[in-house]
Protein backbone atom coordinates (compact mmCIF):
# COMPACT_ATOMS: atom_id res chain seq x y z
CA UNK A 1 11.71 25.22 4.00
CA UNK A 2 12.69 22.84 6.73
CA UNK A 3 13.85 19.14 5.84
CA UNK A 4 11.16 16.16 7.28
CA UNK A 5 13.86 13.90 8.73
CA UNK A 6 13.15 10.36 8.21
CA UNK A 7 14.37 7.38 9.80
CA UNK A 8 14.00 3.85 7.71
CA UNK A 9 13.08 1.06 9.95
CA UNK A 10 14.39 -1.90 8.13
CA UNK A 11 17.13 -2.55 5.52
CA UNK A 12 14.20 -4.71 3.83
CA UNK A 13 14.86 -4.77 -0.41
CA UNK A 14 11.76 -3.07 -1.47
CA UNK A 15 13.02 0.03 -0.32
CA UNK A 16 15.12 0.17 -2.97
CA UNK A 17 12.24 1.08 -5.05
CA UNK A 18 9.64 2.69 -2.17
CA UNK A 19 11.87 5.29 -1.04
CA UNK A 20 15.60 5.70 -1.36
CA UNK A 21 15.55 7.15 -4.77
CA UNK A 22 13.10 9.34 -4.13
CA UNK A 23 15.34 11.66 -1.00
CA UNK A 24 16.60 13.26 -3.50
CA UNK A 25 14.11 14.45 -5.55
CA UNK A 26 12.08 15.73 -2.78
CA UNK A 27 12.65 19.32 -1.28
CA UNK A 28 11.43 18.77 2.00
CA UNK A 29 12.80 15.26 2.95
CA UNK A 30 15.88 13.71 4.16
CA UNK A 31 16.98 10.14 5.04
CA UNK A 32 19.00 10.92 7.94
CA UNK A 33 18.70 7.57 9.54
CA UNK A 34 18.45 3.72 9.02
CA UNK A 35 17.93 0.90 11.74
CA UNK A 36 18.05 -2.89 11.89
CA UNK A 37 18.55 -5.84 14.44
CA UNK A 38 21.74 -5.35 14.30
CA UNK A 39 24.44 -2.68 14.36
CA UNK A 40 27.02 -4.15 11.92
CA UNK A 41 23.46 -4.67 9.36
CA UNK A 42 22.31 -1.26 9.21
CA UNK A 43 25.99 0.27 9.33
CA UNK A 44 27.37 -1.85 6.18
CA UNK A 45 23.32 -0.85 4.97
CA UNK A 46 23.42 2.65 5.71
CA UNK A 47 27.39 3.30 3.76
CA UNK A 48 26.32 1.84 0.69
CA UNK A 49 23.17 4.34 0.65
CA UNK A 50 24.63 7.23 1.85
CA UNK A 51 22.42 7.87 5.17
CA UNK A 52 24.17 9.32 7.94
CA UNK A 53 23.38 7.31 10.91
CA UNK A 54 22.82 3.59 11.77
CA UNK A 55 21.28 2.27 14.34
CA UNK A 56 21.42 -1.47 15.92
CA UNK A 57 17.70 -1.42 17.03
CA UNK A 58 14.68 -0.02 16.02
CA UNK A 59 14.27 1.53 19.55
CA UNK A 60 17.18 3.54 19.35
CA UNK A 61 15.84 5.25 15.82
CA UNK A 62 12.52 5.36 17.71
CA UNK A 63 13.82 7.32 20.80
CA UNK A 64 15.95 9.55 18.32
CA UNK A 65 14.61 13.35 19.23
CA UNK A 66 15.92 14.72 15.40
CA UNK A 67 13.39 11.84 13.86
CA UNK A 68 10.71 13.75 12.31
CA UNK A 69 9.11 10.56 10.04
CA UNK A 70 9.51 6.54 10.62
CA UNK A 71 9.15 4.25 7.39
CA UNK A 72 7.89 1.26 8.01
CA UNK A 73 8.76 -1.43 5.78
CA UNK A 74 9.42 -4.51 8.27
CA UNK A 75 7.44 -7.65 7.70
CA UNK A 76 3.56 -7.49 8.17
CA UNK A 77 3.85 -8.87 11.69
CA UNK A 78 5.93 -5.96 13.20
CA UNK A 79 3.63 -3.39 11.67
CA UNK A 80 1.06 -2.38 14.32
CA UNK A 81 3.86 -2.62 17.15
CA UNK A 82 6.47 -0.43 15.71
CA UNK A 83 3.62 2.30 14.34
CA UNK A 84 2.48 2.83 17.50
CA UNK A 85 5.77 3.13 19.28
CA UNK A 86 6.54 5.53 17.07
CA UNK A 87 3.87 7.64 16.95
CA UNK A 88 3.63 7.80 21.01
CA UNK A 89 7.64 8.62 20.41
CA UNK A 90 6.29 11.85 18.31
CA UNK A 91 7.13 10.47 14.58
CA UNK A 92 4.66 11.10 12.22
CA UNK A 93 4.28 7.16 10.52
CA UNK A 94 4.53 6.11 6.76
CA UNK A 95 3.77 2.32 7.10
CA UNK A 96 3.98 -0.33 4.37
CA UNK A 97 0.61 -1.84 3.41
CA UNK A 98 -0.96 -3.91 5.45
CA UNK A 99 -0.72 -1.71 8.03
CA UNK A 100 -1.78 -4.61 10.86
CA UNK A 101 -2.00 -8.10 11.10
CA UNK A 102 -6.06 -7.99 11.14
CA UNK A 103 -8.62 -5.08 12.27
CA UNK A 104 -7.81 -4.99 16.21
CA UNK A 105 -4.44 -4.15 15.26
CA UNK A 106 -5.22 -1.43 12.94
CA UNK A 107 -7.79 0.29 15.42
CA UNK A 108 -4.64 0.22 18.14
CA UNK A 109 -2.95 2.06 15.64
CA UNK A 110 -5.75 4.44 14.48
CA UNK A 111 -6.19 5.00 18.29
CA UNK A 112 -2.48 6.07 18.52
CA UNK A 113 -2.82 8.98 15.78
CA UNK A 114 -5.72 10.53 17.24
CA UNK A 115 -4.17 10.39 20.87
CA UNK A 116 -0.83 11.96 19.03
CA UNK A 117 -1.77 14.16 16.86
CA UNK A 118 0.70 12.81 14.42
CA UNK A 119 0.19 11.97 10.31
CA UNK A 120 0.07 8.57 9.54
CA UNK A 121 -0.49 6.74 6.26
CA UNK A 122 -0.49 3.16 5.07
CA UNK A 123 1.50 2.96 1.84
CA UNK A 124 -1.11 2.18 -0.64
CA UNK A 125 1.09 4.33 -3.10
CA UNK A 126 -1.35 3.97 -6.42
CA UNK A 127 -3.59 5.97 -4.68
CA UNK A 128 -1.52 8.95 -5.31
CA UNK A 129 -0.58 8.63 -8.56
CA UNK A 130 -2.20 10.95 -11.50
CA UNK A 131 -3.60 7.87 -12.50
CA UNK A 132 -6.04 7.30 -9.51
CA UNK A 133 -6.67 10.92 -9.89
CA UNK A 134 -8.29 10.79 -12.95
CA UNK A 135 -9.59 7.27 -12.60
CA UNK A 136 -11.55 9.44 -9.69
CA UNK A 137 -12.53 12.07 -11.87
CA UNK A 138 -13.96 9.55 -14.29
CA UNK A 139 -15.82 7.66 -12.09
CA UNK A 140 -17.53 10.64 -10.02
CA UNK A 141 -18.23 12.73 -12.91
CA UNK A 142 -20.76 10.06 -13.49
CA UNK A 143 -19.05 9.32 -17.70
CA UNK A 144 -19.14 5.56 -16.91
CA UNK A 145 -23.17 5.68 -14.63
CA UNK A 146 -23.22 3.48 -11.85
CA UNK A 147 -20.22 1.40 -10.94
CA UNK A 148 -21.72 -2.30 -11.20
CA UNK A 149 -19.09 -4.40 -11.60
CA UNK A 150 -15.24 -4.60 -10.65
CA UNK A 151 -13.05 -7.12 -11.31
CA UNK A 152 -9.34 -7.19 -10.18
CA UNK A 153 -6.49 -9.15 -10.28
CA UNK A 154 -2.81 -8.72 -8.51
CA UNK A 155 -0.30 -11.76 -9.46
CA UNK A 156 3.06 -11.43 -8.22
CA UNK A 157 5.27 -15.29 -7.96
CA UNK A 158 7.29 -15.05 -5.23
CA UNK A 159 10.57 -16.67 -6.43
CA UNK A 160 12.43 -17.05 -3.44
CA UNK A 161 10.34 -19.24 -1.20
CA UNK A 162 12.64 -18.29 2.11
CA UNK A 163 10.55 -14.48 1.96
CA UNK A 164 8.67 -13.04 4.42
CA UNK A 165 5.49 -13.50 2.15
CA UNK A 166 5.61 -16.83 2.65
CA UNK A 167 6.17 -17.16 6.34
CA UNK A 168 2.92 -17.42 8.52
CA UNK A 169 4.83 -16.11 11.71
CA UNK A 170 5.79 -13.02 9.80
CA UNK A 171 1.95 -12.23 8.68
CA UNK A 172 2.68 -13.59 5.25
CA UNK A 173 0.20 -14.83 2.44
CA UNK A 174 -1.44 -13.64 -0.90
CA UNK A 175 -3.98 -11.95 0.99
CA UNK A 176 -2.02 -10.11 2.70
CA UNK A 177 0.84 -9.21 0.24
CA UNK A 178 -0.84 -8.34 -2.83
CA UNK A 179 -5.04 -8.96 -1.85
CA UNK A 180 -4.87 -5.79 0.23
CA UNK A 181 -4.39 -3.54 -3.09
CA UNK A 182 -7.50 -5.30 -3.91
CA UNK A 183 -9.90 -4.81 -1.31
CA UNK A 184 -8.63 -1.24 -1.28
CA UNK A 185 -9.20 -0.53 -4.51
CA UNK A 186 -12.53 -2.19 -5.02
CA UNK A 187 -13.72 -0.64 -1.94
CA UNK A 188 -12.51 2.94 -3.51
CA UNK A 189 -13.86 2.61 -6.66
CA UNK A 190 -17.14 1.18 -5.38
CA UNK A 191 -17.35 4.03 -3.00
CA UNK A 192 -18.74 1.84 -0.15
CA UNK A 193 -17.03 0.44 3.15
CA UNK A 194 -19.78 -2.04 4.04
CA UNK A 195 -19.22 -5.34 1.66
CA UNK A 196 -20.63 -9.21 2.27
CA UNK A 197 -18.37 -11.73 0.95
CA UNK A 198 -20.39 -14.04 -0.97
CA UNK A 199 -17.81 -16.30 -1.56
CA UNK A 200 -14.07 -16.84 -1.24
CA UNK A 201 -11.41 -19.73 -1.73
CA UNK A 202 -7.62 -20.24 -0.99
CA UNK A 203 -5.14 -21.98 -2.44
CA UNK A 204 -2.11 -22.80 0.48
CA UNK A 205 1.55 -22.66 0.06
CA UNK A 206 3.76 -25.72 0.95
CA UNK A 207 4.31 -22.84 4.16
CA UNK A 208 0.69 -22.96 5.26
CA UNK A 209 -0.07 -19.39 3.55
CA UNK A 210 -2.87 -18.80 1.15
CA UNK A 211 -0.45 -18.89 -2.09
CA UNK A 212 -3.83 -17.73 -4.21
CA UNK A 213 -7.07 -16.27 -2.89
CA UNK A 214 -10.02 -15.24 -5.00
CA UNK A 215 -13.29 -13.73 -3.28
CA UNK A 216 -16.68 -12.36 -4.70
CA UNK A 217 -17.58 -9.18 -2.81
CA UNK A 218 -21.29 -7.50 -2.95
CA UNK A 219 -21.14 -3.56 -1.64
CA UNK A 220 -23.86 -2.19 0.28
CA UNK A 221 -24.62 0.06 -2.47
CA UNK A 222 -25.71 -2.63 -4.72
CA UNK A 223 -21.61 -2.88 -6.44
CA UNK A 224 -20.04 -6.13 -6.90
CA UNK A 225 -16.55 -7.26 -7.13
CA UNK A 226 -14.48 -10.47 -8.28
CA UNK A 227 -11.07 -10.21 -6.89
CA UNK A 228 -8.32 -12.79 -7.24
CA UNK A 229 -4.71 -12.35 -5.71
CA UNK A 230 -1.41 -14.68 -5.63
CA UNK A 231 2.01 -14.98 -4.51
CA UNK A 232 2.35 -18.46 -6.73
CA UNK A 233 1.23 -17.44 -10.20
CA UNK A 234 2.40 -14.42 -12.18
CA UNK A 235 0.49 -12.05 -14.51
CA UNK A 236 -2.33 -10.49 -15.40
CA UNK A 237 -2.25 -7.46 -12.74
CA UNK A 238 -5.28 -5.63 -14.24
CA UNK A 239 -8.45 -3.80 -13.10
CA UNK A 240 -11.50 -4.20 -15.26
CA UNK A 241 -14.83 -1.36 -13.56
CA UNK A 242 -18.06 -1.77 -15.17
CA UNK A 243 -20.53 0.93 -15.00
CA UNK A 244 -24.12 0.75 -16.13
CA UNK A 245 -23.06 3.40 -19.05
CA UNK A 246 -19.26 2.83 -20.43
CA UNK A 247 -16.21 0.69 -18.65
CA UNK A 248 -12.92 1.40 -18.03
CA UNK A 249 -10.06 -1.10 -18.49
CA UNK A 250 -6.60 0.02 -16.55
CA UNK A 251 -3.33 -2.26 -16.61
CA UNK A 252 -1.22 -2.53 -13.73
CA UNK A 253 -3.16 -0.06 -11.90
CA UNK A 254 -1.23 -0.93 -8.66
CA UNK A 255 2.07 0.04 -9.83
CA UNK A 256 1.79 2.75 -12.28
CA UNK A 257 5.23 4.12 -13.27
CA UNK A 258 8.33 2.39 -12.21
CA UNK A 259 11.55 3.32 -12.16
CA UNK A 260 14.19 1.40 -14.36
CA UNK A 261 17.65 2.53 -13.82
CA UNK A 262 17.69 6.61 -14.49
CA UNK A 263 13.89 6.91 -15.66
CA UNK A 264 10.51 6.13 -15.29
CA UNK A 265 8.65 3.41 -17.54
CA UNK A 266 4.97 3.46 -18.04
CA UNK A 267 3.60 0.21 -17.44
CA UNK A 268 0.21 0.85 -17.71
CA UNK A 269 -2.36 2.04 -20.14
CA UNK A 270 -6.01 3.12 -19.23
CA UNK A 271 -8.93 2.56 -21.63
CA UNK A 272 -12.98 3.90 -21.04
CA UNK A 273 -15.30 3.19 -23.15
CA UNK A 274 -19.21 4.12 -24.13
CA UNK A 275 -20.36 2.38 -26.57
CA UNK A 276 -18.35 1.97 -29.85
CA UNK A 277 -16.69 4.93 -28.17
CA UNK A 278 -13.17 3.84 -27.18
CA UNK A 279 -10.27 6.74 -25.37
CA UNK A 280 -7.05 6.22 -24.48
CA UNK A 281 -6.23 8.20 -21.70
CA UNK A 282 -2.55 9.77 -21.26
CA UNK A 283 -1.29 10.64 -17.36
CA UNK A 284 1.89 12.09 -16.26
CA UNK A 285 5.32 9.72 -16.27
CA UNK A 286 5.97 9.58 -12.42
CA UNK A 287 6.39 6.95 -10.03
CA UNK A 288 3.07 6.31 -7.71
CA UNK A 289 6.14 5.90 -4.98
CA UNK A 290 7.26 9.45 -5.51
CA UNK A 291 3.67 10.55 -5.40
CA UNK A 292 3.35 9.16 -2.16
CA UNK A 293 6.26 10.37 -0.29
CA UNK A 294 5.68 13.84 -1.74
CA UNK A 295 2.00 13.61 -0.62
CA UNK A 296 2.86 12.52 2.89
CA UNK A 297 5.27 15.04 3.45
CA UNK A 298 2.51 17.95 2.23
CA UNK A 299 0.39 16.23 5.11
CA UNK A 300 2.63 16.53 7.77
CA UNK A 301 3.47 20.02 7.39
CA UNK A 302 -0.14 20.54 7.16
CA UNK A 303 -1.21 18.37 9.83
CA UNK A 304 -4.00 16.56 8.23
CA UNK A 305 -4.19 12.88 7.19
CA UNK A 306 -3.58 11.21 4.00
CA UNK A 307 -6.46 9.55 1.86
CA UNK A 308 -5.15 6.34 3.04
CA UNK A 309 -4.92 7.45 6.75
CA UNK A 310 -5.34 4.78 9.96
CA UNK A 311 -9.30 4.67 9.81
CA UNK A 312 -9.76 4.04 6.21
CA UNK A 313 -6.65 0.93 6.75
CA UNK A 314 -8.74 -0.21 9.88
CA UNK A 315 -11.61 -0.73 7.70
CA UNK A 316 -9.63 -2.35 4.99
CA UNK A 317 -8.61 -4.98 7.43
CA UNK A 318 -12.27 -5.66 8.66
CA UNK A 319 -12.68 -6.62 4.91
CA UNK A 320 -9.69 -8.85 4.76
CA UNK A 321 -10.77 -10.61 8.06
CA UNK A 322 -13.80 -11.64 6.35
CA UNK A 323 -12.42 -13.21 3.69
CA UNK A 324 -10.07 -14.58 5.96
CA UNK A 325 -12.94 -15.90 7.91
CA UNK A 326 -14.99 -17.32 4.64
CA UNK A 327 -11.89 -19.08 3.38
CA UNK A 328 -11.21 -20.03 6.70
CA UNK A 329 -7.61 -19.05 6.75
């Protein structure tokens, strides 16, 4: 089977965790390539992890005919521009969530994959683990009724106050750094794109970003959902869905599995109940990263899109405008 080539675009830190140890445990990928603002950057970058060739600008990877995939893990800002460069260059696009600055952005890029051709994703990695699986199977089997209710929260304190998540230029903010898992999720498990925000509030950073947003959402379909996100405080990260016959309590649903050192930690548990009626539910030990990357690859030799393809992040973004709008962010 033929190698997908990929090419990181950014020596940012998380992808110590989103995708370098995955290369090797993936048949059908390589890193061949890294690429930063600066040659002497993604050289020193690219010898301590092993990839073959650096690059001094993200053009040059880009233009690079023996780039099969791009990953995308710049800051938020840079997201929409560099997807659709590379897609019109021929690289099929794994992008780190959001995927744009707001919805115009993300229908440029959505616009760019159906005049390519090419697979693109927006790295919303839960959403392949064998957790969301069966969360999926639970809730459309109809065990819990009706979803009513969700309510979510994603804390993550951002220690170092010099980060991209706290820099407006860079498309920084709560919202936009953990609140996106949220309006994803409740829109998935709600199973309804059209929501009214009832209410939201922010909380700003001494940067100008919302530091902590929380928003009520009402669904179309008559579902509800409480979400609160922040880059300032630090736990719970939890997910609590309420059907109209049994609920289902999940912690850390965002980032189940993670890997620490040689192996993979479970950092979650997932509880539904009916009734007195109260199961523990076991999933496989895996890393929602590795999910992802070994989903995305399956896509592009198929050459379909991923559940979390352009369309579905364009109307993610129309949901995280309104909030924007209600807090008036």
């Amino acid at each position: 089977m033929k190698k997908l080539r990929f090419g990181i675009m950014s020596t940012a830190g998380a992808n110590k965790f989103t995708i370098l140890p995955m290369a090797d445990k993936i048949d059908n990928m390589e890193i061949v390539a890294v690429a930063s603002r600066g040659i002497k950057k993604a050289q020193d970058y690219a010898a301590r992890h092993g990839i073959p060739i650096a690059f001094g600008s993200y053009e040059e990877l880009v233009a690079d005919p023996h780039i099969d995939c791009a990953y995308i893990s710049m800051p938020n800002s840079m997201h929409k521009e560099w997807s659709v460069k590379a897609l019109r260059a021929g690289k099929h696009v794994l992008c780190e969530k959001p995927m744009a600055s707001n919805e115009g952005e993300a229908r440029e890029i959505a616009d760019a994959v159906r005049e390519t051709g090419r697979t693109f994703a927006e790295a919303f990695h839960y959403r392949y683990h064998p957790l969301a699986d069966k969360l999926e199977e639970i809730i459309r089997s109809g065990r819990v009724g009706n979803i009513v209710e969700i309510d979510a929260a994603f804390n993550n304190r951002v220690r170092d106050r010099k980060k991209p998540q706290l820099s407006p230029e860079l498309g920084g903010g709560a919202l936009m750094d953990t609140g996106c898992y949220l309006t994803s999720f409740s829109r998935w498990i709600a199973d309804c794109d059209e929501a009214e925000v009832v209410w939201a509030k922010s909380i700003k950073t001494e940067t100008g970003v919302d530091g902590t947003t929380a928003a009520r959402l009402r669904f179309a379909n008559g579902a509800t959902a409480n979400i609160v996100c922040s880059i300032d405080l630090l736990q719970p990260v939890s997910a609590f869905i309420r059907g109209d016959r049994g609920s289902i309590f999940i912690n850390r649903p965002f980032c189940p599995g993670w890997q620490k050192g040689g192996s993979v930690k479970d950092v979650y548990f997932f509880i539904a109940q009916r009734g007195l009626n109260i199961e523990r539910i076991k999933v496989p030990t895996v890393t929602s990263y590795h999910c992802q990357l070994k989903e995305f690859c399956r896509a592009v030799s198929e050459g379909r899109q991923p559940v979390t393809d352009a369309e579905q992040g364009a109307l993610n973004m129309r949901l995280i405008d309104a909030i924007r709008d209600k807090t008036g962010a």
